[in-house]
N, C-alpha and C. Protein backbone atom coordinates (compact mmCIF):
# COMPACT_ATOMS: atom_id res chain seq x y z
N UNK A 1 0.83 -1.19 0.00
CA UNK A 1 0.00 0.00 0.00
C UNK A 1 0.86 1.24 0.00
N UNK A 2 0.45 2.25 -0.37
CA UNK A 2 0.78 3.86 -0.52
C UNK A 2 0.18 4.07 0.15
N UNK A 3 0.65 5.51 1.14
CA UNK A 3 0.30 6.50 1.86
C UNK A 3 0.94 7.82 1.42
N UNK A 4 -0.09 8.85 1.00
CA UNK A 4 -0.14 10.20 0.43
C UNK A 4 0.06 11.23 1.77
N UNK A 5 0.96 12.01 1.54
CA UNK A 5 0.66 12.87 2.69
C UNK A 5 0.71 14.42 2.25
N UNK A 6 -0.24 15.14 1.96
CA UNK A 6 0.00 16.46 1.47
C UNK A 6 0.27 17.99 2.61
N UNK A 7 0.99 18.34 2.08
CA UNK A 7 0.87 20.06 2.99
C UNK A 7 1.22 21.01 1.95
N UNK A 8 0.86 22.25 2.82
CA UNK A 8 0.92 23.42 1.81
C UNK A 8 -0.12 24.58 2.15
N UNK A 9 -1.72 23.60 2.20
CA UNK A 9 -2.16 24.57 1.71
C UNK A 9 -2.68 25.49 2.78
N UNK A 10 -3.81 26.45 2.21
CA UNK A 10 -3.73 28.01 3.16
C UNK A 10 -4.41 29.10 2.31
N UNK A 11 -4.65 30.03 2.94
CA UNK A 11 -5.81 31.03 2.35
C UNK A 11 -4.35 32.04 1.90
N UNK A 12 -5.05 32.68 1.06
CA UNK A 12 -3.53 33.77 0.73
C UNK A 12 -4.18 34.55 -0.40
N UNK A 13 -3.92 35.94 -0.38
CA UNK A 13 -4.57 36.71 -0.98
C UNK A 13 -3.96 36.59 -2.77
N UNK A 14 -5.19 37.19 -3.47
CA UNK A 14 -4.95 37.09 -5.03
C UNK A 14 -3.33 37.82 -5.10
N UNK A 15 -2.82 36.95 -6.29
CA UNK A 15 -0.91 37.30 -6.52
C UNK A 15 -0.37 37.47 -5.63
N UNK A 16 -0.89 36.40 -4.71
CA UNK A 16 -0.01 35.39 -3.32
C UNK A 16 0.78 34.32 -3.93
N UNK A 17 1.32 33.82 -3.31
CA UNK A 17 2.09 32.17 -3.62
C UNK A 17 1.50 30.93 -2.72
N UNK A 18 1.88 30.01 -3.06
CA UNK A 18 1.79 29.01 -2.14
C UNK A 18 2.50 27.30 -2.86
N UNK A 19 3.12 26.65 -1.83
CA UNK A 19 4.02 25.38 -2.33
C UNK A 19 3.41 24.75 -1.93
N UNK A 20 2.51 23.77 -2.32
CA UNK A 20 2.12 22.22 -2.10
C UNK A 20 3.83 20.97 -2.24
N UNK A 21 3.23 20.67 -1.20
CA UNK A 21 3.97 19.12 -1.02
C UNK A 21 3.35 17.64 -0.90
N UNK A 22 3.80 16.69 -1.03
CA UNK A 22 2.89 15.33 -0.91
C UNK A 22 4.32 14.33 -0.89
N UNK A 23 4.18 13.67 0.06
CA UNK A 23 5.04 12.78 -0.03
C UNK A 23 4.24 11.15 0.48
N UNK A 24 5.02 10.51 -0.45
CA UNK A 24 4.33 9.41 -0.88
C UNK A 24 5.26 8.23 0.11
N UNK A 25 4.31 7.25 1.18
CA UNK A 25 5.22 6.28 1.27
C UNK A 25 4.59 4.75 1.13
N UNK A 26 5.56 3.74 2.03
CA UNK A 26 4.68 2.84 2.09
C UNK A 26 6.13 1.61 1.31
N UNK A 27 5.33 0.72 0.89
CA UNK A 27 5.93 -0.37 0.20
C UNK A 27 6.22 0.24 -1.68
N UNK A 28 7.10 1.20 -1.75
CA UNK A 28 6.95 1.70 -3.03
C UNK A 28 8.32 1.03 -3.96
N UNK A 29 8.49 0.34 -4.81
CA UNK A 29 9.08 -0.02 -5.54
C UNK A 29 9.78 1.03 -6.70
N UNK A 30 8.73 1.76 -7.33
CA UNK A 30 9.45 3.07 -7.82
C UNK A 30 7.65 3.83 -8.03
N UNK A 31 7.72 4.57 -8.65
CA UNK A 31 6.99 5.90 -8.86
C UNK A 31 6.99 6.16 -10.66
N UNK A 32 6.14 5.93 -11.31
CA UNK A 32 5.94 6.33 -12.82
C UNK A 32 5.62 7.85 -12.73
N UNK A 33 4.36 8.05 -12.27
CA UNK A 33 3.56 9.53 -12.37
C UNK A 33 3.34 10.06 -11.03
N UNK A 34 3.21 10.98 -11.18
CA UNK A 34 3.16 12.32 -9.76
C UNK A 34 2.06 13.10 -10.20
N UNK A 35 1.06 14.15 -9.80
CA UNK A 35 0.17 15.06 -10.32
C UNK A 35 -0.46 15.41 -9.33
N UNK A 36 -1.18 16.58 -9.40
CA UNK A 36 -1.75 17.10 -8.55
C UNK A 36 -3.44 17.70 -9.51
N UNK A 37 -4.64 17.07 -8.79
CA UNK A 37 -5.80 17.84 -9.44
C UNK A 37 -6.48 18.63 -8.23
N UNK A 38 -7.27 19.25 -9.13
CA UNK A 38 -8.08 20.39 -7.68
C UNK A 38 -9.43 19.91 -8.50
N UNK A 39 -10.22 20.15 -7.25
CA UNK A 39 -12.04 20.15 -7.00
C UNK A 39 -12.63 21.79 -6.85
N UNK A 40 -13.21 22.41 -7.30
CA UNK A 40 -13.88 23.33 -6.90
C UNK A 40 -15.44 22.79 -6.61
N UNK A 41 -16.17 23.82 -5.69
CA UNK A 41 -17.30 23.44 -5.21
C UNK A 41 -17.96 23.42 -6.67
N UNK A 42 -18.56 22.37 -6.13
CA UNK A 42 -19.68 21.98 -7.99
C UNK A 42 -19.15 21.88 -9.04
N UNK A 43 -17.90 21.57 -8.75
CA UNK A 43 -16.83 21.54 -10.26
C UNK A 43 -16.38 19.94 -10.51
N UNK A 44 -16.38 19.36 -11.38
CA UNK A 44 -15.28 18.16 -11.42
C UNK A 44 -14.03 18.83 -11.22
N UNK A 45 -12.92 16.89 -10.90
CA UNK A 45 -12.14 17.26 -10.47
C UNK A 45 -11.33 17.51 -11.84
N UNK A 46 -10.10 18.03 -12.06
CA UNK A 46 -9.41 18.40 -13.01
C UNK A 46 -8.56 18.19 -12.36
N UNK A 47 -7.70 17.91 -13.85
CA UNK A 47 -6.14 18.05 -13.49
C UNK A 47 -5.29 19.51 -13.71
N UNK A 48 -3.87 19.49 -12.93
CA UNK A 48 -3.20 20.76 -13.04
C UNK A 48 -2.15 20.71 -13.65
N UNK A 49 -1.01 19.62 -12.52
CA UNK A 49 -0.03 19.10 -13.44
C UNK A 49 0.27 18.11 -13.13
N UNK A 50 1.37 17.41 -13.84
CA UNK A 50 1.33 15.95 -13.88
C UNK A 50 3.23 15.84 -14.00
N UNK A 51 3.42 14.95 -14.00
CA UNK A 51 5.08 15.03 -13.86
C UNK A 51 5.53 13.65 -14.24
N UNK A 52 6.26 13.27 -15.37
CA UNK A 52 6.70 11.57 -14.93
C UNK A 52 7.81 11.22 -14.78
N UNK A 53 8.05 10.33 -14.72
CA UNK A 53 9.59 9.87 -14.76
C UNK A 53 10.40 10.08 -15.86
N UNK A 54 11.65 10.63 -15.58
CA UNK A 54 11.97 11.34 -16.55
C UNK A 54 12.16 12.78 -16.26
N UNK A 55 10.96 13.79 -15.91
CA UNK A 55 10.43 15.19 -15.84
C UNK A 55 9.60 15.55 -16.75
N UNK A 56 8.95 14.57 -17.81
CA UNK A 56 8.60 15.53 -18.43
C UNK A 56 6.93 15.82 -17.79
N UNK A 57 6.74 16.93 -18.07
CA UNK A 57 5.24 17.68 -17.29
C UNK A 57 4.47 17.85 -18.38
N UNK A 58 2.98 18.44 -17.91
CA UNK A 58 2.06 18.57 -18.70
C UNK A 58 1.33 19.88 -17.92
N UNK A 59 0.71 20.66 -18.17
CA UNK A 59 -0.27 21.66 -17.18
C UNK A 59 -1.43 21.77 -17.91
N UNK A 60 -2.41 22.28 -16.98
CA UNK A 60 -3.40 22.54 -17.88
C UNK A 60 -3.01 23.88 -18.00
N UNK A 61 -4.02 24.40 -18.75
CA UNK A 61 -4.07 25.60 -19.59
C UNK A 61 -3.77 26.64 -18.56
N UNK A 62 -5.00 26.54 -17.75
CA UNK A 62 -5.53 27.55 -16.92
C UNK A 62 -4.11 28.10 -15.43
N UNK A 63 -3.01 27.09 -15.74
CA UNK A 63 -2.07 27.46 -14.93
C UNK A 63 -0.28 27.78 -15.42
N UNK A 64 -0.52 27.62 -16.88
CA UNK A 64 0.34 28.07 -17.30
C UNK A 64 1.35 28.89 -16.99
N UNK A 65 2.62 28.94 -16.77
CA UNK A 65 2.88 30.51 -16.78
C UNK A 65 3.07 30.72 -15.17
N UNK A 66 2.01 29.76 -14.85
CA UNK A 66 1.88 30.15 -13.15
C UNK A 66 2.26 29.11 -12.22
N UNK A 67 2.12 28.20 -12.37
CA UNK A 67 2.35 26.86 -11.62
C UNK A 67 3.50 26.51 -11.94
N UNK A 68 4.59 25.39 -11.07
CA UNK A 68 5.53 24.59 -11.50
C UNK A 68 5.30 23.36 -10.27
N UNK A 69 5.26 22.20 -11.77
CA UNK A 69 5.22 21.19 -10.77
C UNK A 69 6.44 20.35 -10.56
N UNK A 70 7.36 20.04 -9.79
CA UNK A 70 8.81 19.15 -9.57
C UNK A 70 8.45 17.82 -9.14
N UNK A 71 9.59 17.54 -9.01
CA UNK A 71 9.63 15.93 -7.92
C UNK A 71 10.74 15.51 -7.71
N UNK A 72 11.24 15.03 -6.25
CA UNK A 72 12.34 14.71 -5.78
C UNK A 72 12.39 13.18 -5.90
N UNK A 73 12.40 12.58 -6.73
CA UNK A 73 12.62 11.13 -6.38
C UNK A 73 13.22 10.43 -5.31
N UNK A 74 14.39 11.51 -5.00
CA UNK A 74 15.25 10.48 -3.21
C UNK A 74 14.07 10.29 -2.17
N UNK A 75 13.44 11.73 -1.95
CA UNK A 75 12.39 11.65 -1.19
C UNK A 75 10.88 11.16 -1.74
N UNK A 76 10.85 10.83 -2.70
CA UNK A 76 9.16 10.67 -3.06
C UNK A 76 8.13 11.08 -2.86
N UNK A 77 8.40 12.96 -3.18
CA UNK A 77 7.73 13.94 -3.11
C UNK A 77 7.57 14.41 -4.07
N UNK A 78 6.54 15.25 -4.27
CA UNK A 78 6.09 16.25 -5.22
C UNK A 78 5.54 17.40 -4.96
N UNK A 79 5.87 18.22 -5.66
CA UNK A 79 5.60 19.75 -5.44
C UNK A 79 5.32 20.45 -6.49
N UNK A 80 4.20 21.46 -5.83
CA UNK A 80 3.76 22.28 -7.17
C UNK A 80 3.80 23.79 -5.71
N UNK A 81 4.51 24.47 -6.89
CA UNK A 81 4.93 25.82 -6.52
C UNK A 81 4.14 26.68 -7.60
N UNK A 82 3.06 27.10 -6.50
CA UNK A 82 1.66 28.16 -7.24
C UNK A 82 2.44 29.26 -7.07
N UNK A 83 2.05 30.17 -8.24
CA UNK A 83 2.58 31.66 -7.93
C UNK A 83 1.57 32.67 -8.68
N UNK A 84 1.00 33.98 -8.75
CA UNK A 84 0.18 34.65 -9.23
C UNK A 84 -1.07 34.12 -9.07
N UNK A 85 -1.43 33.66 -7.98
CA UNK A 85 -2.72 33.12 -7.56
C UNK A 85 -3.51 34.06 -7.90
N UNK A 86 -4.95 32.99 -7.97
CA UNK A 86 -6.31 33.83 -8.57
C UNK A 86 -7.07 33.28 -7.30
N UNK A 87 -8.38 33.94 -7.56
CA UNK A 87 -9.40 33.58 -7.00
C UNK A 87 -10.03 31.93 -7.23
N UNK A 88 -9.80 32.26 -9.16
CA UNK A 88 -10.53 30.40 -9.36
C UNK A 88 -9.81 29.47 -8.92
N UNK A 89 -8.46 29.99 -8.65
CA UNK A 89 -7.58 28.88 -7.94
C UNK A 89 -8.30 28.07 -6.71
N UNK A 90 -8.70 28.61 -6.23
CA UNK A 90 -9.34 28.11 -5.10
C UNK A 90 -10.11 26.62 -5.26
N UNK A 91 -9.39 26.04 -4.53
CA UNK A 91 -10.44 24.75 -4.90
C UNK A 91 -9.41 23.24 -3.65
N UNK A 92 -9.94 22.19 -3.56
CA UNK A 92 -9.07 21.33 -2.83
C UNK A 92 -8.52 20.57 -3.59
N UNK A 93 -7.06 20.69 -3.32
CA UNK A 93 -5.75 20.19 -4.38
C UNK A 93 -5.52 18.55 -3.64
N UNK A 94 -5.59 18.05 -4.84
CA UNK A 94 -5.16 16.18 -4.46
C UNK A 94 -4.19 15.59 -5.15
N UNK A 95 -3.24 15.22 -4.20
CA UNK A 95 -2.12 14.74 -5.03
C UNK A 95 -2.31 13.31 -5.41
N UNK A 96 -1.84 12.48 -6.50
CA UNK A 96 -2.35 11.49 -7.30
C UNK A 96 -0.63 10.98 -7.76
N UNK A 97 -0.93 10.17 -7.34
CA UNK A 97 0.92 9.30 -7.35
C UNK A 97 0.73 7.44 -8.49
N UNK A 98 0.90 7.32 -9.56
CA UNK A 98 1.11 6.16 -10.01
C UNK A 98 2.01 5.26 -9.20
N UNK A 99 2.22 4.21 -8.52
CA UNK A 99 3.47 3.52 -8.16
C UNK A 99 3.02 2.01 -8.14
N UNK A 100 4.16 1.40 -8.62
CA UNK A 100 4.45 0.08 -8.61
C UNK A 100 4.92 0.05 -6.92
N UNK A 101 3.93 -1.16 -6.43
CA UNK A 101 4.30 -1.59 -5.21
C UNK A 101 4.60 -3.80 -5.65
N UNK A 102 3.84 -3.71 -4.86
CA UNK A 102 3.75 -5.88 -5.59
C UNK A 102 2.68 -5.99 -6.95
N UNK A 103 2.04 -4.45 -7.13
CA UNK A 103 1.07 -4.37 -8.05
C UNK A 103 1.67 -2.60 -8.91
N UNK A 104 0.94 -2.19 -9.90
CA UNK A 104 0.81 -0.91 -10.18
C UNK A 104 -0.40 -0.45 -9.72
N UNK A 105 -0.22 0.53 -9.02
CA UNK A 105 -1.29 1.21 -8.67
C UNK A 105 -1.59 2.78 -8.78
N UNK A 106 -2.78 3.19 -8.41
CA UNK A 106 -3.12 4.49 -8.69
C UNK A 106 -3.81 4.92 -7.17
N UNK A 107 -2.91 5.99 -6.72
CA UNK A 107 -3.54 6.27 -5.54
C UNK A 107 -3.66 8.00 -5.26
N UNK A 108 -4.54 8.34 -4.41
CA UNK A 108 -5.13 9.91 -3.92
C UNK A 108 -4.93 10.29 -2.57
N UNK A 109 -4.26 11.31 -2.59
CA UNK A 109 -4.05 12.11 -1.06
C UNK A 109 -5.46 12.04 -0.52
N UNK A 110 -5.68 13.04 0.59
CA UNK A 110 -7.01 13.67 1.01
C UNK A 110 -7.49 14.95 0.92
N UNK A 111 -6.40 15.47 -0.03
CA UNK A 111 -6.28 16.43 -0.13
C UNK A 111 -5.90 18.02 0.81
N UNK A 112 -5.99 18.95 -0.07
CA UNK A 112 -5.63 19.93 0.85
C UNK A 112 -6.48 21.26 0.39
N UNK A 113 -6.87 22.21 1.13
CA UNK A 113 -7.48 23.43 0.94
C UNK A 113 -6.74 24.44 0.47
N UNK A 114 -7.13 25.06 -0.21
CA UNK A 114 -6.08 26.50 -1.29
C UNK A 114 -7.62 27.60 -1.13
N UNK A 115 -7.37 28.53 -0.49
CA UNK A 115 -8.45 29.63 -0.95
C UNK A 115 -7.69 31.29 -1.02
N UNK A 116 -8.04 31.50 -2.23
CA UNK A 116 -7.90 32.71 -2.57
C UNK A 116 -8.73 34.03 -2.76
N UNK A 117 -7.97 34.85 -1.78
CA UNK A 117 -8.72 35.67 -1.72
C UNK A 117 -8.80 37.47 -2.68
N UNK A 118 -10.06 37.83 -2.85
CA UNK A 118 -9.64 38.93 -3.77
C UNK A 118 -9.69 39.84 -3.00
């Protein structure tokens, strides 16, 4: 099994910052994908960014420019470093880790709260 553990988040006014973290443990063999999606109220969830082995990333649109997502492999963490926060930012961020344990699996933090304020 995986265990997700996220921190970071926090209220912070519009063209605030904020660093999400998630570190992943457990019986992990290695790590393919890393990502982080957010929920807004009444929203599906979406994705933001995604990271794989390797580095290469993906973002959505809407964070372009603004987001960076990393990953430390020694530690089996991931991080997305928000910057020029908005208001729609706001939403609860879940980190989402691919890993081969005795199986491949797909597993979800519990997320974390991001609210931005205008």
């Amino acid at each position: 099994q995986v265990q997700l553990v996220e921190s970071g988040g926090g209220l912070v006014q519009a063209g605030g910052s904020l660093r999400l973290s998630c570190l992943a443990s457990g019986s992990i063999v290695s790590i393919n994908a890393m990502g982080w999606y957010r929920q807004a109220p009444g929203k599906q969830r979406e994705l933001v960014a995604r990271i794989i082995r390797g580095g290469s990333t993906n973002y959505a649109d809407s964070v372009k420019g603004r987001f960076t997502i990393s990953r430390d492999d020694a530690k089996n963490t991931v991080y997305l470093q928000m910057n020029n926060l908005k208001p729609e930012d706001t939403a609860v961020y879940y980190c989402n880790v691919e890993a081969i344990t005795k199986y491949r699996g797909l597993y979800w933090g519990q997320g974390t709260q991001v609210t931005v304020s205008s």
